[in-house]
C-alpha atoms as a PDB file:
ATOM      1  CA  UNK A   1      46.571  -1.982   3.198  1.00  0.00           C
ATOM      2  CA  UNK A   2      43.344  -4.290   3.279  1.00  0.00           C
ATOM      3  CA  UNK A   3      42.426  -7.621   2.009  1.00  0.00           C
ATOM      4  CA  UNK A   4      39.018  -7.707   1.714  1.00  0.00           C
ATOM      5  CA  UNK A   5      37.298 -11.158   1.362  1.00  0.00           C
ATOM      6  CA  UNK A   6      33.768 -10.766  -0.305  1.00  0.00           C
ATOM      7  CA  UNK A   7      30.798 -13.169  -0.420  1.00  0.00           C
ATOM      8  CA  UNK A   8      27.652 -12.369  -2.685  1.00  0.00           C
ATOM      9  CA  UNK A   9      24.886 -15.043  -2.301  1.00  0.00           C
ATOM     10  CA  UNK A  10      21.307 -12.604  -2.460  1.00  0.00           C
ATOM     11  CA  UNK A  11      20.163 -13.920  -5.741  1.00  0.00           C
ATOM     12  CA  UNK A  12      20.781 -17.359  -7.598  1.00  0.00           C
ATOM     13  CA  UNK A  13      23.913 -16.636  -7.713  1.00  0.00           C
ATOM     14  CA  UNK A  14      26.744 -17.932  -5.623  1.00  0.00           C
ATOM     15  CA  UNK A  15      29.895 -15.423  -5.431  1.00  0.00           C
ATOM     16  CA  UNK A  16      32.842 -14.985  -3.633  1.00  0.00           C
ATOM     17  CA  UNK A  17      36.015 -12.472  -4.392  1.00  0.00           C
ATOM     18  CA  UNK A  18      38.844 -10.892  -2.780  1.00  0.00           C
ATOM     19  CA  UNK A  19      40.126  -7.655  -2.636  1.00  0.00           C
ATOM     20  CA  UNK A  20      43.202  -5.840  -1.866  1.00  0.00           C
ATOM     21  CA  UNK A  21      43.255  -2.299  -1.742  1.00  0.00           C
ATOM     22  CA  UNK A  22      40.589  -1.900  -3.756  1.00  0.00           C
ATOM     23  CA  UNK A  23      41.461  -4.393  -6.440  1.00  0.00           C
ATOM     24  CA  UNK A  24      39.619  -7.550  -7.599  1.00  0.00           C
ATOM     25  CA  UNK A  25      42.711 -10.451  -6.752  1.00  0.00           C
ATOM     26  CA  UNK A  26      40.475 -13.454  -7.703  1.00  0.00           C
ATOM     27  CA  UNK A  27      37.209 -14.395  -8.151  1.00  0.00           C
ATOM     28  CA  UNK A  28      34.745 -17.791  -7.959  1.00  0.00           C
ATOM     29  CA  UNK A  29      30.962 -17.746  -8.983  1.00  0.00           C
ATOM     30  CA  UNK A  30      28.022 -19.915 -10.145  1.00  0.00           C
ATOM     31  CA  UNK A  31      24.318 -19.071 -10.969  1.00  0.00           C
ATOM     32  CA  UNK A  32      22.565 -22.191 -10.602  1.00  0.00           C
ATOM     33  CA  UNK A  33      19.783 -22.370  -7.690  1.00  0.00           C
ATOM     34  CA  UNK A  34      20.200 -24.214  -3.958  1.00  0.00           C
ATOM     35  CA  UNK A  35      23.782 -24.896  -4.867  1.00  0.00           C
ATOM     36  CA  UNK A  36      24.963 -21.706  -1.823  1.00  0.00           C
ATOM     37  CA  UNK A  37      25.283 -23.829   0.922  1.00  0.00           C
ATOM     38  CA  UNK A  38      27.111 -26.733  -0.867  1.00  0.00           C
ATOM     39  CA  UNK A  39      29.824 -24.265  -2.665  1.00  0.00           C
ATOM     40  CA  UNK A  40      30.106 -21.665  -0.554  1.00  0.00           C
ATOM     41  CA  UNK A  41      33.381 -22.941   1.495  1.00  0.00           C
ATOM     42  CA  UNK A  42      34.794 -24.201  -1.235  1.00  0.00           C
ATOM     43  CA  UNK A  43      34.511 -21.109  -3.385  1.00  0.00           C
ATOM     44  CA  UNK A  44      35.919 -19.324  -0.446  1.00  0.00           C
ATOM     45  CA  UNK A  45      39.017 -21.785  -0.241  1.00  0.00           C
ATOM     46  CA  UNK A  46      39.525 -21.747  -3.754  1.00  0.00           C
ATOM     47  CA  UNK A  47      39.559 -17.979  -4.073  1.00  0.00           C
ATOM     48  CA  UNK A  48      42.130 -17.378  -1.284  1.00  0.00           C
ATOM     49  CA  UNK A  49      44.648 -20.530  -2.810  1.00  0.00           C
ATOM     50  CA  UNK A  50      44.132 -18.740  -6.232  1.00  0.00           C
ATOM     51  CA  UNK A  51      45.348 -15.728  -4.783  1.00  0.00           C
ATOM     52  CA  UNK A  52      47.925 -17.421  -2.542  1.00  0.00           C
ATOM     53  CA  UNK A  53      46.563 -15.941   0.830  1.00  0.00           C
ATOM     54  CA  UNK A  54      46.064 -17.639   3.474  1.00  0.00           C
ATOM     55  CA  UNK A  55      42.828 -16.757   5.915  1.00  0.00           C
ATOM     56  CA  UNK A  56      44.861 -15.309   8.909  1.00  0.00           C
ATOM     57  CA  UNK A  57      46.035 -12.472   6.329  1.00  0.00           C
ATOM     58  CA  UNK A  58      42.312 -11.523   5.794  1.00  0.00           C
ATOM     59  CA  UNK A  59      41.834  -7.761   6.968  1.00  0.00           C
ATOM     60  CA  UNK A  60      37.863  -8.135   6.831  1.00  0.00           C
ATOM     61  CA  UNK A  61      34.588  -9.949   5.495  1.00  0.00           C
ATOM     62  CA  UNK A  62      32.260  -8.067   3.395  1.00  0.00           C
ATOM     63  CA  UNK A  63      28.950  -9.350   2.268  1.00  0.00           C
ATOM     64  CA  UNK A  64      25.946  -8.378   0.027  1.00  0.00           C
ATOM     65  CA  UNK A  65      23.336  -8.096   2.964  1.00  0.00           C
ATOM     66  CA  UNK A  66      19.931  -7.524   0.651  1.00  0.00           C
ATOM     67  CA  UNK A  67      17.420  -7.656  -0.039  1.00  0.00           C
ATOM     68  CA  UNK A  68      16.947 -10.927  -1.920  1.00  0.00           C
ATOM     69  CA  UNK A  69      16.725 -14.548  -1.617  1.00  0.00           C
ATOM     70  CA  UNK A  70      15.946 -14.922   2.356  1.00  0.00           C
ATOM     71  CA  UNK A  71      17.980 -18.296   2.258  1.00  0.00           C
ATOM     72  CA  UNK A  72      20.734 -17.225   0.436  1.00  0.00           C
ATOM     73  CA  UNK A  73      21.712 -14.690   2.846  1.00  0.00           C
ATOM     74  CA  UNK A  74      21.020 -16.339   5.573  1.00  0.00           C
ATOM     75  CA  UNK A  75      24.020 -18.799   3.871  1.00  0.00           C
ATOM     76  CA  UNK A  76      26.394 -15.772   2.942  1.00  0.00           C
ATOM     77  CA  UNK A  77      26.203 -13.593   5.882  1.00  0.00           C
ATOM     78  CA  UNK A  78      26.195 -16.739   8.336  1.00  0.00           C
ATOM     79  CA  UNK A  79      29.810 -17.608   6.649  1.00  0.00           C
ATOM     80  CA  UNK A  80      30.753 -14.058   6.693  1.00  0.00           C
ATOM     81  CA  UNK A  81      30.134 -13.972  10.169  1.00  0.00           C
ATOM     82  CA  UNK A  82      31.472 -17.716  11.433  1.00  0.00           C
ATOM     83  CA  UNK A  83      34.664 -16.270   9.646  1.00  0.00           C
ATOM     84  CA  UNK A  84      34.202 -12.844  11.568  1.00  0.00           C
ATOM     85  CA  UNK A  85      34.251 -14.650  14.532  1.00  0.00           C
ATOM     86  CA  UNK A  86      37.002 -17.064  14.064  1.00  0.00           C
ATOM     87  CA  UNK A  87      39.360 -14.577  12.830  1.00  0.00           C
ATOM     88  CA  UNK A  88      38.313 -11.976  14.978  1.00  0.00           C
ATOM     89  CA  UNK A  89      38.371  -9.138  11.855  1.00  0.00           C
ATOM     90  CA  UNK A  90      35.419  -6.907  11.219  1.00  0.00           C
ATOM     91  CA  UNK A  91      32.085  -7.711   9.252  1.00  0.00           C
ATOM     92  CA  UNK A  92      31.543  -5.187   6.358  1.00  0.00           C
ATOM     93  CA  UNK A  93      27.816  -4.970   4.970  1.00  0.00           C
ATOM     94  CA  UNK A  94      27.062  -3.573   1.155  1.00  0.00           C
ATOM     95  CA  UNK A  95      23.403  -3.089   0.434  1.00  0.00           C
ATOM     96  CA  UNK A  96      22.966  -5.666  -2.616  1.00  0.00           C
ATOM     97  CA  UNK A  97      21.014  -3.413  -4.801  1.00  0.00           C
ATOM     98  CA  UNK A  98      24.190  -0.784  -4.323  1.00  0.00           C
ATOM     99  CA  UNK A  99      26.302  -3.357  -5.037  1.00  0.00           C
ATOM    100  CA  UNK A 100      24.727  -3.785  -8.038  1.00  0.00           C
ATOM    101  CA  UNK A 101      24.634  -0.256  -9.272  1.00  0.00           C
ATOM    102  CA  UNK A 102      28.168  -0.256  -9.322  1.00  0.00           C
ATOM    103  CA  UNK A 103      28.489  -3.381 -11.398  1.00  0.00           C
ATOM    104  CA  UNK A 104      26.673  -1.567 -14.177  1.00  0.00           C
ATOM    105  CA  UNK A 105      29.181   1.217 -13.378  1.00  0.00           C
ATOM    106  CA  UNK A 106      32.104  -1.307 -14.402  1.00  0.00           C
ATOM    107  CA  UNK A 107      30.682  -2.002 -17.567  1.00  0.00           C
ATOM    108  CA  UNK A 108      29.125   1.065 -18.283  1.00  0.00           C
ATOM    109  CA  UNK A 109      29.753   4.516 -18.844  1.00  0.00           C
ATOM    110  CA  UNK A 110      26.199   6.033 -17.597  1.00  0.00           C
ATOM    111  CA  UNK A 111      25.781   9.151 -20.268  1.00  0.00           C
ATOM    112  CA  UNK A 112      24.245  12.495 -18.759  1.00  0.00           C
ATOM    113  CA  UNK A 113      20.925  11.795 -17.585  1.00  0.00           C
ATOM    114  CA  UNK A 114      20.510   7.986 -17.105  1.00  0.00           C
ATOM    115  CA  UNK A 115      19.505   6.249 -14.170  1.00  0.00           C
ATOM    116  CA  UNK A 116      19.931   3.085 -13.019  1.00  0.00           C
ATOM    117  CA  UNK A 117      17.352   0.879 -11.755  1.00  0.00           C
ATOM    118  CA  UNK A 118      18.999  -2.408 -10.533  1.00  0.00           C
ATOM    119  CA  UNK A 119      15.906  -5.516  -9.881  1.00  0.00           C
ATOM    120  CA  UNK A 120      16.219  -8.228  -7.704  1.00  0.00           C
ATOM    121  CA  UNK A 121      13.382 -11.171  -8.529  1.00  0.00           C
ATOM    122  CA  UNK A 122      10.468 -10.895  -5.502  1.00  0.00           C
ATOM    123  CA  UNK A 123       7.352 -13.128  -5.815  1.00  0.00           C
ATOM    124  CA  UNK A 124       5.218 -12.308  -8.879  1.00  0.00           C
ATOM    125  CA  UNK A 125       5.859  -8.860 -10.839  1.00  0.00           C
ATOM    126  CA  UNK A 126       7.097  -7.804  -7.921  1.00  0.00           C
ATOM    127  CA  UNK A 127      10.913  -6.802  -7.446  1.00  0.00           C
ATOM    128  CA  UNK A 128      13.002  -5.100  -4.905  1.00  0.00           C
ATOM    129  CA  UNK A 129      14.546  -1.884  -6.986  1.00  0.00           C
ATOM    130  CA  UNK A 130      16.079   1.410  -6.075  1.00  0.00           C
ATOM    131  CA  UNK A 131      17.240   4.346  -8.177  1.00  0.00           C
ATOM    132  CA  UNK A 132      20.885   5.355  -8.779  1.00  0.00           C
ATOM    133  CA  UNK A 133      22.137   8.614 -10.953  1.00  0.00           C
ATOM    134  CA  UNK A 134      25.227   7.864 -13.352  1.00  0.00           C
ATOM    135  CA  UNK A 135      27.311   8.124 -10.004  1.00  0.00           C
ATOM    136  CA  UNK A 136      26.195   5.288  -8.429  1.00  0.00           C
ATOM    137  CA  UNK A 137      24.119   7.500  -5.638  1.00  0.00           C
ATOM    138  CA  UNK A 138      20.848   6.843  -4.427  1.00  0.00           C
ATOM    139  CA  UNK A 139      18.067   8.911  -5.845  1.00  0.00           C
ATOM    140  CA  UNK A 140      15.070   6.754  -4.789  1.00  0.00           C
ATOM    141  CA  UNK A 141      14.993   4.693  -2.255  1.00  0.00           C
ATOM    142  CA  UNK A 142      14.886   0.735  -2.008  1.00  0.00           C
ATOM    143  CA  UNK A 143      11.351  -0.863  -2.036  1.00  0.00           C
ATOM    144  CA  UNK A 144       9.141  -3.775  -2.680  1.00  0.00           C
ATOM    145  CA  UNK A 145       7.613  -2.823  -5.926  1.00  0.00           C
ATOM    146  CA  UNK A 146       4.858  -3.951  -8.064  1.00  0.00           C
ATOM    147  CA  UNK A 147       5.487  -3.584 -11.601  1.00  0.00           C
ATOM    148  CA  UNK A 148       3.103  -2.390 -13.949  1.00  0.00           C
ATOM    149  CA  UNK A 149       2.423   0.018 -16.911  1.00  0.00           C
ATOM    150  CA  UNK A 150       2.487   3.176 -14.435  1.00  0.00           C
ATOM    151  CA  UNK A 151       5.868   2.469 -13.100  1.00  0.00           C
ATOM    152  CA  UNK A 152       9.071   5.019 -13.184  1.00  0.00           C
ATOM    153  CA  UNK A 153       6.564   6.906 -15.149  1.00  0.00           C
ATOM    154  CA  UNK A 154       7.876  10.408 -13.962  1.00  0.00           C
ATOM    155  CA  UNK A 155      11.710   9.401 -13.988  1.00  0.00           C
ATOM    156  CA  UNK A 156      11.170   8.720 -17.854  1.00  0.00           C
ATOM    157  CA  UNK A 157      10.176  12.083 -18.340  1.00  0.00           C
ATOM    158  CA  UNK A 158      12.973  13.409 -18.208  1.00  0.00           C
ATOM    159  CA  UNK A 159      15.759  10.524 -17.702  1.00  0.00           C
ATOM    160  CA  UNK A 160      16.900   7.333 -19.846  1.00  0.00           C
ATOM    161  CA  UNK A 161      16.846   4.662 -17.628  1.00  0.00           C
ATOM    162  CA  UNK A 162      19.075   1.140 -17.323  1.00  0.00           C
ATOM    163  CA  UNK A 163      17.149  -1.865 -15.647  1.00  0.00           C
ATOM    164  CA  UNK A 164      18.526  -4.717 -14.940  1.00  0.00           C
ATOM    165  CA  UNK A 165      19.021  -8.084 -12.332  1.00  0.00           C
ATOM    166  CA  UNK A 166      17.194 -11.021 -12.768  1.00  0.00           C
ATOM    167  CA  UNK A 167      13.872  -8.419 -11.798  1.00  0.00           C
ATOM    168  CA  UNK A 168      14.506  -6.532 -14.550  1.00  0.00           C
ATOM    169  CA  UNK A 169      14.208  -9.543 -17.158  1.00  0.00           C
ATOM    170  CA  UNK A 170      11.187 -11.036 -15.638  1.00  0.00           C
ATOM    171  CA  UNK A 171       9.681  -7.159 -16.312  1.00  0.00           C
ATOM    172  CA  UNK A 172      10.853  -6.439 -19.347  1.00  0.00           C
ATOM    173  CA  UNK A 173       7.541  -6.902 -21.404  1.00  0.00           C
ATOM    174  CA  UNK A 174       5.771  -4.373 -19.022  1.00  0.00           C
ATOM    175  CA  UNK A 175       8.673  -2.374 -19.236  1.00  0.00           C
ATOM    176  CA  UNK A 176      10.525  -2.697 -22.866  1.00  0.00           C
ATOM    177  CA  UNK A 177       7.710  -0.801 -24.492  1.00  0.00           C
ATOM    178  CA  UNK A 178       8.341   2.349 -23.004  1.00  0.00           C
ATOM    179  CA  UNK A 179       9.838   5.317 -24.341  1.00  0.00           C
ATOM    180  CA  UNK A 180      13.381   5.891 -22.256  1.00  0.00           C
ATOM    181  CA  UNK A 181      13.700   2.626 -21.146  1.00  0.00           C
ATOM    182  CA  UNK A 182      16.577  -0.062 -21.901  1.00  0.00           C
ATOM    183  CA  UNK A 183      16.517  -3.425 -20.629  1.00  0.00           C
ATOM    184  CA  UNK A 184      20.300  -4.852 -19.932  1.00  0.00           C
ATOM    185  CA  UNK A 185      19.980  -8.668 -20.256  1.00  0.00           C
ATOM    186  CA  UNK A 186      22.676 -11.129 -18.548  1.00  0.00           C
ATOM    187  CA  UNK A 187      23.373  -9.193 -15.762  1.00  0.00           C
ATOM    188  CA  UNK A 188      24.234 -11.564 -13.025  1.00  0.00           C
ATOM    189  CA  UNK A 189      25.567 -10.880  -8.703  1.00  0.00           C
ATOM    190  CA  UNK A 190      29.159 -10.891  -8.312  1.00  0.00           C
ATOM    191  CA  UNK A 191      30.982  -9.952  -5.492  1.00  0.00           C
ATOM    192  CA  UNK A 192      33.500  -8.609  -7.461  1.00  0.00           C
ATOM    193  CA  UNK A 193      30.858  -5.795  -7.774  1.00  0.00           C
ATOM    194  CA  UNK A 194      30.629  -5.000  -3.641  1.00  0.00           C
ATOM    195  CA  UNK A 195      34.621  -3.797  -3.898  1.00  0.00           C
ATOM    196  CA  UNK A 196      34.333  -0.515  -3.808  1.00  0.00           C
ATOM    197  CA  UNK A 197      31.949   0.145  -1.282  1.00  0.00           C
ATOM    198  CA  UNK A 198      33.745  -2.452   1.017  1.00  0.00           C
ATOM    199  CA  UNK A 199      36.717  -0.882   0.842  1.00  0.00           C
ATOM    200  CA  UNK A 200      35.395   2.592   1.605  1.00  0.00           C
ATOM    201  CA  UNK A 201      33.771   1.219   4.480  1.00  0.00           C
ATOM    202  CA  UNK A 202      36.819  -1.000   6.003  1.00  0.00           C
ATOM    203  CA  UNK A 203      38.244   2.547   5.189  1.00  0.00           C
ATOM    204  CA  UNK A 204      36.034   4.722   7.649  1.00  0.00           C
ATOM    205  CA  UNK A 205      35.614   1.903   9.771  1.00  0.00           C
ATOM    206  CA  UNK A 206      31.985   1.916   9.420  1.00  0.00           C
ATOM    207  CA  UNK A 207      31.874  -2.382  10.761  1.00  0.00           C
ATOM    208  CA  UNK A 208      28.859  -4.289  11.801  1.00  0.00           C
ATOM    209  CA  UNK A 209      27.923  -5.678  14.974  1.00  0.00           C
ATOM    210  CA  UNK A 210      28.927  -9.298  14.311  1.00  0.00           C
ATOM    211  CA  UNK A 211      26.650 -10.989  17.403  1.00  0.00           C
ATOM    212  CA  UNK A 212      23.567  -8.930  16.374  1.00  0.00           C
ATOM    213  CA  UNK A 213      24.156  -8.355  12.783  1.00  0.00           C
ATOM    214  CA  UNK A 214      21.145  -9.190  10.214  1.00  0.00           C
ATOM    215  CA  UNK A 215      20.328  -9.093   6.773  1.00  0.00           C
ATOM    216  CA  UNK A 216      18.347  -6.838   5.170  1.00  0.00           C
ATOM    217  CA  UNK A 217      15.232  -8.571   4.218  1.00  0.00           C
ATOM    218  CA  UNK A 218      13.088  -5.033   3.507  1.00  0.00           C
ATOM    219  CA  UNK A 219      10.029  -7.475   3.805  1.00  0.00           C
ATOM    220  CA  UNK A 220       8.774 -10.865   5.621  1.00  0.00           C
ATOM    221  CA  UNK A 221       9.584 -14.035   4.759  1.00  0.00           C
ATOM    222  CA  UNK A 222       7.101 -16.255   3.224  1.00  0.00           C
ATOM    223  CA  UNK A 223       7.214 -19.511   3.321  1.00  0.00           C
ATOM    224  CA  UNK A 224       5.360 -21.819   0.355  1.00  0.00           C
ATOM    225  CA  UNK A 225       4.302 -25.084   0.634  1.00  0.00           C
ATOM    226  CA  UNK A 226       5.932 -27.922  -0.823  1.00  0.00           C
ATOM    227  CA  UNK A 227       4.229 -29.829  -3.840  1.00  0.00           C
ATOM    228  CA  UNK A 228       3.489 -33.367  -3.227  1.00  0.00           C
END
């Protein structure tokens, strides 16, 4: 038995959903932008009175570590890990692009030969991306990619591919005009989507270090200035 509580804040969206036993019990989540820190303990409070569960039941916290927004997961895995720390249960980390990946899974049965290419927005046309095969595993790995008329040029050989995240739209007139290639609009971050990982990890006990634990930025922050 495990009751999983799951928190999803790498993109614009803010989610939060719990799990038992590998099943989705409730869900709460908004895409709107700088909201995370505002809703995040109430989406967490609201999810667990939906369910009727109260916090010292919780087995573990998973969270969508990144890469993505550098504030939002500062906001999600600093909850995660306050709650880590107050319950004393063990912090589960899903990679978000994975996470993702097995989203598309949910609502899609990948046909022989496609690959998925999940995109979370960067700075410019560049996007943080990784390869899955209609299983959900990892064929290339995750990067910091710059988008132009050359990318995933050898995948397409040979392999329809799936793109899509809030990368993937911001792309898509680079990308929509090649041969192979389908663009999946409205694809938003949900923590429902980090289930089954989490629960194969609480499974095999593979748990972060909650003191040292960080998230997975794959490049530096940056930080812009503010318009006067």
């Amino acid at each position: 038995m495990n009751l999983i509580l799951q928190i999803e804040t790498a993109t614009t969206v803010c989610s939060v959903a719990l799990s038992e036993n590998g099943s989705v019990l409730a869900y709460k989540e908004l895409e709107q932008r700088n909201v995370h820190a505002e809703i995040i303990t109430l989406f967490i409070d609201e999810v667990l009175k939906t369910a009727d569960k109260k916090y010292q039941e919780l087995d573990a916290v998973a969270v969508s570590c990144g890469p993505g927004s550098y504030t939002g997961l500062r906001i999600g895995i600093s909850a995660a890990k306050g709650l880590c720390f107050a319950l004393d249960i063990p912090l589960i980390a899903v990679e978000t692009l994975e996470g993702m990946a097995d989203g598309m899974l949910c609502q899609n049965t990948a046909e022989e030969n496609t690959l998925l290419c999940p995109m979370i927005d960067a700075r410019r046309m560049e996007v943080f991306t990784a390869v899955f095969n209609g299983k959900g595993e990892r064929i290339k790995p995750t990067s910091a990619e710059i988008i132009d008329e050359n990318s995933f040029s050898e995948l397409l050989k040979t392999n329809k591919m799936l793109f899509f995240g809030d990368g993937a739209v911001k792309c898509s007139e680079i990308l929509g005009s090649k041969t192979n290639v389908e663009i999946i609009p409205g694809f938003i971050n949900s923590a429902r989507y980090i289930t089954k990982k989490a629960t194969d990890k609480y499974e095999a006990k593979d748990f972060e270090d909650v003191a040292y634990f960080e998230p997975y930025y794959l490049k530096d922050f940056i930080a812009g200035k503010k318009s006067v």
